[in-house]
C-alpha atoms as a PDB file:
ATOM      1  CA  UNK A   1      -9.263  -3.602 -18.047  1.00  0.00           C
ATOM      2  CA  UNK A   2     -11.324  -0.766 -16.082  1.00  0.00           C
ATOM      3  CA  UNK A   3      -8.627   1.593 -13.898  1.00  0.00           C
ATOM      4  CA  UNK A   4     -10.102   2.521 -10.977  1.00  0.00           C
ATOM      5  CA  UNK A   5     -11.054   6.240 -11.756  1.00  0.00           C
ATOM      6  CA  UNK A   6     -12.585   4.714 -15.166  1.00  0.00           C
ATOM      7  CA  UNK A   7     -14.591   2.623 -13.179  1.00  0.00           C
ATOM      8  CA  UNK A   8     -16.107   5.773 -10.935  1.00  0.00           C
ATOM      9  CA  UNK A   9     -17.329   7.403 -14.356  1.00  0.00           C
ATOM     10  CA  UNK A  10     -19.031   4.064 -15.648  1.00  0.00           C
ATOM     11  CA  UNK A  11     -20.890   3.928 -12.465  1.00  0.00           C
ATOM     12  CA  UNK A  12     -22.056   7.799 -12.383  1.00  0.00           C
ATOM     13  CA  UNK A  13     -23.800   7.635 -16.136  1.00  0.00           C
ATOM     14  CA  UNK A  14     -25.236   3.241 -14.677  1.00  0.00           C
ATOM     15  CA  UNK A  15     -26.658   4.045 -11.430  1.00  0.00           C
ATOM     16  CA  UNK A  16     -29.730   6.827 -12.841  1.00  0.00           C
ATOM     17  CA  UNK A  17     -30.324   3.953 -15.367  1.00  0.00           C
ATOM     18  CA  UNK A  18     -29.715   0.805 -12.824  1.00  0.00           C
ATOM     19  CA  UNK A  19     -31.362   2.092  -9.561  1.00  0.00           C
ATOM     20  CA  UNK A  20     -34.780   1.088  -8.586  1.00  0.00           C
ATOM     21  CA  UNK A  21     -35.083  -1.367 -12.219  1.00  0.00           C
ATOM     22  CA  UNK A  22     -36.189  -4.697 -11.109  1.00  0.00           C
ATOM     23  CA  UNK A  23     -34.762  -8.152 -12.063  1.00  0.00           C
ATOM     24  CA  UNK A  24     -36.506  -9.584 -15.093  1.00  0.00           C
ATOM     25  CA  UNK A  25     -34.289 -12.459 -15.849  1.00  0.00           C
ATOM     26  CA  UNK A  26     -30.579 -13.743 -15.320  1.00  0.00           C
ATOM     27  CA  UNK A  27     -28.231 -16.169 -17.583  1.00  0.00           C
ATOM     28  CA  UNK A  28     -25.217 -17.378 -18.325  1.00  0.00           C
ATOM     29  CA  UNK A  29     -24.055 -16.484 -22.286  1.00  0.00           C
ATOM     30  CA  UNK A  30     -20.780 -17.816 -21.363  1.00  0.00           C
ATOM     31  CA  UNK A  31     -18.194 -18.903 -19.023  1.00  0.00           C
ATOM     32  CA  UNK A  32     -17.529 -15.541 -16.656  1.00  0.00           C
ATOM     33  CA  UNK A  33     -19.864 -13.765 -18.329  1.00  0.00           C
ATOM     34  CA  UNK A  34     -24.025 -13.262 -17.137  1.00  0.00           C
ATOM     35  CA  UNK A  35     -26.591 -11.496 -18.519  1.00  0.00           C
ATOM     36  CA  UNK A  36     -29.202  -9.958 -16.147  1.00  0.00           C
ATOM     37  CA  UNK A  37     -32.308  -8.194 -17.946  1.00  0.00           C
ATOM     38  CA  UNK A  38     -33.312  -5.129 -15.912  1.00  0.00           C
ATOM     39  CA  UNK A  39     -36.803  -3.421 -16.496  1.00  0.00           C
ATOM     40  CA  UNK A  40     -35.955   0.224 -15.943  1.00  0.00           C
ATOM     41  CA  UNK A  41     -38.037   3.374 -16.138  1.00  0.00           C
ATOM     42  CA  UNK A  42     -36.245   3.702 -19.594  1.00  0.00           C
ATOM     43  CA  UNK A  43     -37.392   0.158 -20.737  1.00  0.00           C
ATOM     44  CA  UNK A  44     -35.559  -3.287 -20.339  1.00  0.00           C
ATOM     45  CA  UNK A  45     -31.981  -3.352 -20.078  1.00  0.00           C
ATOM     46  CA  UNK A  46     -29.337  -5.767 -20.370  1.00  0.00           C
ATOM     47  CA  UNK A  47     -26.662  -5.564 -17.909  1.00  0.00           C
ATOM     48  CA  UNK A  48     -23.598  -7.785 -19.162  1.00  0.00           C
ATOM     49  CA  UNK A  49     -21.560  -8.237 -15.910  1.00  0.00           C
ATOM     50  CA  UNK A  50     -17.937  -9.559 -17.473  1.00  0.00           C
ATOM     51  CA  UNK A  51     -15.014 -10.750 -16.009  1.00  0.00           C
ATOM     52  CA  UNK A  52     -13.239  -7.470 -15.823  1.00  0.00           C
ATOM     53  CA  UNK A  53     -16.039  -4.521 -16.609  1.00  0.00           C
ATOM     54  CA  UNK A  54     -19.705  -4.059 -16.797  1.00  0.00           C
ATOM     55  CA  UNK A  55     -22.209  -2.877 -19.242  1.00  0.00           C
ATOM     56  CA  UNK A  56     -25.267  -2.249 -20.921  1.00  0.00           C
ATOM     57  CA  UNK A  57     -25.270  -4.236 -24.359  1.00  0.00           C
ATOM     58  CA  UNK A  58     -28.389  -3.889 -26.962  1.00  0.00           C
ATOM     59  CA  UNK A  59     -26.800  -6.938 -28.620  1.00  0.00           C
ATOM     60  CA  UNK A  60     -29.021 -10.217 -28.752  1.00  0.00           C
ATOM     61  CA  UNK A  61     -26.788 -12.216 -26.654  1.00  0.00           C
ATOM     62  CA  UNK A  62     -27.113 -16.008 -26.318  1.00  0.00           C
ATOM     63  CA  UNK A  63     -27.848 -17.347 -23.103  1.00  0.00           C
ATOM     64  CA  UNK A  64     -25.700 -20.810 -23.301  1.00  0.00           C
ATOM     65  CA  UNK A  65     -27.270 -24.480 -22.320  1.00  0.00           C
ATOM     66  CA  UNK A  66     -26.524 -25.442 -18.622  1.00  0.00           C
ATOM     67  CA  UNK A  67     -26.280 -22.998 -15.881  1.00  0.00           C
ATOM     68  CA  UNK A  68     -23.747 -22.034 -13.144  1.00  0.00           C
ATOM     69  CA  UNK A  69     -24.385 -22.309  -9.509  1.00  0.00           C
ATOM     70  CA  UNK A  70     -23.921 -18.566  -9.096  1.00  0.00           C
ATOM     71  CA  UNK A  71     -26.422 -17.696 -12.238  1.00  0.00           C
ATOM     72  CA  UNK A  72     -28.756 -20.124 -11.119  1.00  0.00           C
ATOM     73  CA  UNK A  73     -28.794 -18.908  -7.649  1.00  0.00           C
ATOM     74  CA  UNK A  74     -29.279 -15.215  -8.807  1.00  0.00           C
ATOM     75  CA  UNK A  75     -32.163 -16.388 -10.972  1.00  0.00           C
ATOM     76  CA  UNK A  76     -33.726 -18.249  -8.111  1.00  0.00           C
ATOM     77  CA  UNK A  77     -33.348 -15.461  -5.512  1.00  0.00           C
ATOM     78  CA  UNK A  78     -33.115 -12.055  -7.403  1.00  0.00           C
ATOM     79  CA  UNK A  79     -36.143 -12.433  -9.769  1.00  0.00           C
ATOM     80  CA  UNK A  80     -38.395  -9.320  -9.211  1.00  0.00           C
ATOM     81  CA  UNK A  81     -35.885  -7.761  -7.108  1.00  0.00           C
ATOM     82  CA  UNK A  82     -35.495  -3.976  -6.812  1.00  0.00           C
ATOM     83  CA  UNK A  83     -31.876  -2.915  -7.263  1.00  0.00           C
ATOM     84  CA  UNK A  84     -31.463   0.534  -4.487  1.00  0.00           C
ATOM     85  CA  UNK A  85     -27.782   1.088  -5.375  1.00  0.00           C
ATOM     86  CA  UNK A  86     -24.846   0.687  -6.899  1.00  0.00           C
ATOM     87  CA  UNK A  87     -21.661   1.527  -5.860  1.00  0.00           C
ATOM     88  CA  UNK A  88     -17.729   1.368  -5.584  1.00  0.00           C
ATOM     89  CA  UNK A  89     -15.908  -0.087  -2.704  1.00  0.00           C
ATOM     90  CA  UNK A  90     -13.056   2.483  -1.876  1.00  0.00           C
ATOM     91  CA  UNK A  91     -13.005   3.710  -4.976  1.00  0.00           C
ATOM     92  CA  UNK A  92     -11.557   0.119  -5.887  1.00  0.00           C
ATOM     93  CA  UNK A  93     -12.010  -1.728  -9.053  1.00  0.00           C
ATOM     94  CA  UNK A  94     -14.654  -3.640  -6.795  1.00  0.00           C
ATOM     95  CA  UNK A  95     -18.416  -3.145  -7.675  1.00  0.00           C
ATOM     96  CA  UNK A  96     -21.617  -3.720  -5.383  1.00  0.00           C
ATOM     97  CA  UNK A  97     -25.017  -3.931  -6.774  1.00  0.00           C
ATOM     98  CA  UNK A  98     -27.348  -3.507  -3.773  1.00  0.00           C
ATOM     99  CA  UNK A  99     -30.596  -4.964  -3.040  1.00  0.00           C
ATOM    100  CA  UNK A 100     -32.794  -4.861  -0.278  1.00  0.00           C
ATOM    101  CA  UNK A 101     -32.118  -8.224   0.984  1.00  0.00           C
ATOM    102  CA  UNK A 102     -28.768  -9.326  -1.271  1.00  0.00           C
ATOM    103  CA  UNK A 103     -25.875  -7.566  -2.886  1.00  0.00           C
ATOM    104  CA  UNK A 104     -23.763  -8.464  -5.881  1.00  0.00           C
ATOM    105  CA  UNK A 105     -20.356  -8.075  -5.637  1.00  0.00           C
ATOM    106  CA  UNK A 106     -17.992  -7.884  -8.847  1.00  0.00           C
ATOM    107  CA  UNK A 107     -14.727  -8.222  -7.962  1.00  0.00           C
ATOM    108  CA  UNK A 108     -12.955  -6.751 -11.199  1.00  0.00           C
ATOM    109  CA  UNK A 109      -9.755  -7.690 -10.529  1.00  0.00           C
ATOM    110  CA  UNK A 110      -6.990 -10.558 -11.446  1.00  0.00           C
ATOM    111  CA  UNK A 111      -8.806 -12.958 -13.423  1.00  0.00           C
ATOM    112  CA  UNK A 112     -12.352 -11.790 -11.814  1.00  0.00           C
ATOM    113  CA  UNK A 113     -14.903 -12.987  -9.618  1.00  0.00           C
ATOM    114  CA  UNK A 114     -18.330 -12.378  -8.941  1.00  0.00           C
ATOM    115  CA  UNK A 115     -19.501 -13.344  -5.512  1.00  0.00           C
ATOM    116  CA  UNK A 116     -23.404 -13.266  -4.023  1.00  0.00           C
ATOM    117  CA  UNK A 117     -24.419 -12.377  -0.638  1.00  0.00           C
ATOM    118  CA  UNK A 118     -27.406 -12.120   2.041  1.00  0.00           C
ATOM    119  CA  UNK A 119     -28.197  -9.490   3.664  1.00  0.00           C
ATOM    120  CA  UNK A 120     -25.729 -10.359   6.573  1.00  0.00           C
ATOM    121  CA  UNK A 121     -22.453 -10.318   4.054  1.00  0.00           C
ATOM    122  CA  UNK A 122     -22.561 -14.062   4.473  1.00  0.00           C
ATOM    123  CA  UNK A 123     -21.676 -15.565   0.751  1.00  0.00           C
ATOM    124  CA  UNK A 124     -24.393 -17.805  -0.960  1.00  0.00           C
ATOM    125  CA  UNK A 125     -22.055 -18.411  -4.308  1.00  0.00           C
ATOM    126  CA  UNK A 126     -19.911 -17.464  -6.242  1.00  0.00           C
ATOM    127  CA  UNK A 127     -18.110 -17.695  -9.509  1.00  0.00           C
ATOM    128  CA  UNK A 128     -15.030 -18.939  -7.923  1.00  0.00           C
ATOM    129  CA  UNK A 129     -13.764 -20.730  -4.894  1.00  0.00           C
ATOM    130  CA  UNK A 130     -10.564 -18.757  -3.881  1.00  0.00           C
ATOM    131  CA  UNK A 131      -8.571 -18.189  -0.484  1.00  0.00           C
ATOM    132  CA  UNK A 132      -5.928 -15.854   0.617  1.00  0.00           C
ATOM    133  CA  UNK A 133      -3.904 -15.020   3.680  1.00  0.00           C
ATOM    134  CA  UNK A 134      -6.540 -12.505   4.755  1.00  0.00           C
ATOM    135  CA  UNK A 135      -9.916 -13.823   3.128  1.00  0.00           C
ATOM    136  CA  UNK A 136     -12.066 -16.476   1.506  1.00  0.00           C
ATOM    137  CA  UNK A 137     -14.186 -16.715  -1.187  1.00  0.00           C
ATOM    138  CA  UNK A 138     -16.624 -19.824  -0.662  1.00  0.00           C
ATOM    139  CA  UNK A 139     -20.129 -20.461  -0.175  1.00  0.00           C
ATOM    140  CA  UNK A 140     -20.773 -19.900   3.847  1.00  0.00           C
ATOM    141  CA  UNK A 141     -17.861 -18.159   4.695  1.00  0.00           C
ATOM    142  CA  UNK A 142     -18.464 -14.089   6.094  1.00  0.00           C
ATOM    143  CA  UNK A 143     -17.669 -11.625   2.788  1.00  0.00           C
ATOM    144  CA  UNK A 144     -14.574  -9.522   3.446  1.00  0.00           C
ATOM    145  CA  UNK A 145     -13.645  -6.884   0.190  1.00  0.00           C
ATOM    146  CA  UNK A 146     -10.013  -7.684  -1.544  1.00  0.00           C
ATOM    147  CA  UNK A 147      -7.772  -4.634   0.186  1.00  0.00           C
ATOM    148  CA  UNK A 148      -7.102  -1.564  -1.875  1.00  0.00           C
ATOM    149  CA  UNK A 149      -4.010  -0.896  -3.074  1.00  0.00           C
ATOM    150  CA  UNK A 150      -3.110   2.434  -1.667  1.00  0.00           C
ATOM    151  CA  UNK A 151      -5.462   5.201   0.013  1.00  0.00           C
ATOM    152  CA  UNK A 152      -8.782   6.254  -1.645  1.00  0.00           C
ATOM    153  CA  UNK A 153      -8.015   9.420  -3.222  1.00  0.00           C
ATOM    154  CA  UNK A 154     -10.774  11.042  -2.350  1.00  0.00           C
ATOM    155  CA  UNK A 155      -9.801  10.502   0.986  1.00  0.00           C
ATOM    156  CA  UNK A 156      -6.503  11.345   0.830  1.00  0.00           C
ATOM    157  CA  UNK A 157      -5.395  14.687   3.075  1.00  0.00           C
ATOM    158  CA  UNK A 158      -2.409  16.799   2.415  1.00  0.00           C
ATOM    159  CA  UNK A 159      -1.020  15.762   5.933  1.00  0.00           C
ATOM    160  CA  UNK A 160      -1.065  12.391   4.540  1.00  0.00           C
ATOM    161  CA  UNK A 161       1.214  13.196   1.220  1.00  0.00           C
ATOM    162  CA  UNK A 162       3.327  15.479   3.307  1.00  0.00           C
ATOM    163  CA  UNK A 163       4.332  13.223   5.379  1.00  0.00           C
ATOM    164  CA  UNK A 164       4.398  10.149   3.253  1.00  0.00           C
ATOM    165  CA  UNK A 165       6.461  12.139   0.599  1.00  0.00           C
ATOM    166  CA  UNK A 166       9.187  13.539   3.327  1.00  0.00           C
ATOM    167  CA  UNK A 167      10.511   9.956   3.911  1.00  0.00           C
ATOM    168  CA  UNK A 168      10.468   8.670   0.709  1.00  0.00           C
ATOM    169  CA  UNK A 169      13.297   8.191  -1.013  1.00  0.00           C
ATOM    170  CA  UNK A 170      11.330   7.237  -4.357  1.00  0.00           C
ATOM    171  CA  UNK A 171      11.071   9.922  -7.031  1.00  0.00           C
ATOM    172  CA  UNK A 172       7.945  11.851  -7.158  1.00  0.00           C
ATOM    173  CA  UNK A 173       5.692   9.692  -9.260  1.00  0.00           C
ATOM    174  CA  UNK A 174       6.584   6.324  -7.690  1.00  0.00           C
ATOM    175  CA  UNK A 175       6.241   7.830  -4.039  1.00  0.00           C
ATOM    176  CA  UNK A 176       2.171   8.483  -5.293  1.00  0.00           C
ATOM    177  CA  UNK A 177       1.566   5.415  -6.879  1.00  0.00           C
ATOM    178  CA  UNK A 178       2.954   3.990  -3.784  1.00  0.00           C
ATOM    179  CA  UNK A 179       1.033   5.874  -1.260  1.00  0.00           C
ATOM    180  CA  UNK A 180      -2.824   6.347  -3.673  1.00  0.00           C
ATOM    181  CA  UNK A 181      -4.784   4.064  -5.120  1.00  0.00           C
ATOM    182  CA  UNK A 182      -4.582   5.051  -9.057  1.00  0.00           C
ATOM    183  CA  UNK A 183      -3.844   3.978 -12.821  1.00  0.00           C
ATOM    184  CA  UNK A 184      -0.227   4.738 -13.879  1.00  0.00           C
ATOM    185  CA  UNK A 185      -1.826   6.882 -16.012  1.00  0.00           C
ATOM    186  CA  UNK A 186      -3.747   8.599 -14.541  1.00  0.00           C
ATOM    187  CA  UNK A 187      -0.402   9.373 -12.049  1.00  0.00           C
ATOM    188  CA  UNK A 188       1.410  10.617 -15.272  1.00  0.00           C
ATOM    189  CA  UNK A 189      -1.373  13.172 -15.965  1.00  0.00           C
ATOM    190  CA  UNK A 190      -1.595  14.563 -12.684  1.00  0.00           C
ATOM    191  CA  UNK A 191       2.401  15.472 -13.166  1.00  0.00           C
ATOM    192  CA  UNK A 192       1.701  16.669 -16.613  1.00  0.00           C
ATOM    193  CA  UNK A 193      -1.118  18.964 -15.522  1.00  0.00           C
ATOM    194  CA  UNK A 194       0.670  20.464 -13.133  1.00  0.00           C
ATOM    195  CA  UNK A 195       4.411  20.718 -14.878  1.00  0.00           C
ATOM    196  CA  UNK A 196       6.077  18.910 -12.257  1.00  0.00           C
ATOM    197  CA  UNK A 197       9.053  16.795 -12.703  1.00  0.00           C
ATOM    198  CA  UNK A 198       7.819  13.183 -12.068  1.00  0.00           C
ATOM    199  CA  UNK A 199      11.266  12.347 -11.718  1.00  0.00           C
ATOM    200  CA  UNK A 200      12.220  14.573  -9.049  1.00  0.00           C
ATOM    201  CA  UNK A 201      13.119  12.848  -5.816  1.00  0.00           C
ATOM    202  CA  UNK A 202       9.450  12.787  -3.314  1.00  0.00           C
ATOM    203  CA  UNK A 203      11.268  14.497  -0.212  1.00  0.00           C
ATOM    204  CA  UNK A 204      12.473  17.495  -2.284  1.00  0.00           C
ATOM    205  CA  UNK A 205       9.157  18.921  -3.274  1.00  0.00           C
ATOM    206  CA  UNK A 206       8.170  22.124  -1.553  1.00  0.00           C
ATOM    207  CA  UNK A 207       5.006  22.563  -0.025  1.00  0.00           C
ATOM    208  CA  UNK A 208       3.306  24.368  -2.844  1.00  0.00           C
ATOM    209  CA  UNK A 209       4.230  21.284  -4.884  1.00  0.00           C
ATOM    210  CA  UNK A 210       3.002  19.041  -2.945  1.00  0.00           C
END
């Protein structure tokens, strides 16, 4: 599975291939998985959007008898279609592939979900029918992203660590997975980089540290 900051690289080395390529043809090659052949300015691409990840496969995959609402719907409305961007959602593990007058979203998270929408966020299908506390995915309802667990990092000030770290009683690590939205990781690294104790209680670090 795709960790956020993984996810941000994948999309910088898709989007020069992905943008402005227009929808040739979309099917199903297997439960949770579609294909959706792009013709790019590099040729025709195959864009294999997964459960949990997305990619470009030069594999002869086999589109399997009997169709999905949600693929049949994208091959109805998306045939022809320009894509104009493709981006992350908070720097989320949540994916939206733009058009003028729809927008994928790939929801690459839990067991996955891929969900289709108009141009007013309202949702014309989706892979799967689910409903939380705060949101629903169904056909009809207003599209409202999954929320992010923990702060964009590239939003993240040093007022905001400062203060989240001086009443934390967490050590060091735990207090920034708790606080930014990252891979465990990718936490570990950041502590390794800059020889810091991860273990070191989050309200004793000095300034500098921080």
């Amino acid at each position: 599975m795709l960790d956020n900051l993984s996810l941000a690289y994948l999309l910088l080395e898709l989007k020069p291939i992905l943008v402005n390529g227009f929808i040739n043809k979309v099917s199903e090659i297997k439960n949770g998985f579609i294909k959706v052949k792009i013709h790019t300015k590099n040729g025709t691409k195959d864009l294999i959007l997964a459960p949990n990840e997305l990619f470009i496969s030069q594999y002869s995959l086999q589109a399997r008898h009997g169709k999905s609402g949600l693929a049949n719907a994208l091959r109805k409305e998306l045939y022809n279609k320009r894509i104009v961007d493709i981006y992350q959602n908070e720097l989320d593990r949540v994916v939206v592939i733009k058009f003028l007058e729809h927008s994928i979203v790939l929801e690459l998270i839990g067991e996955g979900n891929k969900i289709f929408l108009d141009s007013e966020g309202i949702i014309l299908s989706c892979q799967r029918n689910e409903k939380w506390a705060d949101r629903t995915t169904k056909k009809g309802e207003k599209y409202i992203f999954p929320k992010p667990k923990g702060t964009n990092p590239t939003k993240l000030t040093l007022a905001d660590l400062k203060e989240a770290f001086s009443v934390s009683e967490k050590d060091s690590i735990r207090a920034l997975m708790s606080l930014v939205n990252m891979a465990p990781l990718i936490a570990e690294e950041v502590f390794y980089q800059l020889k810091l104790d991860k273990k070191s209680r989050a309200n004793t670090l000095k300034d500098v540290e921080i």
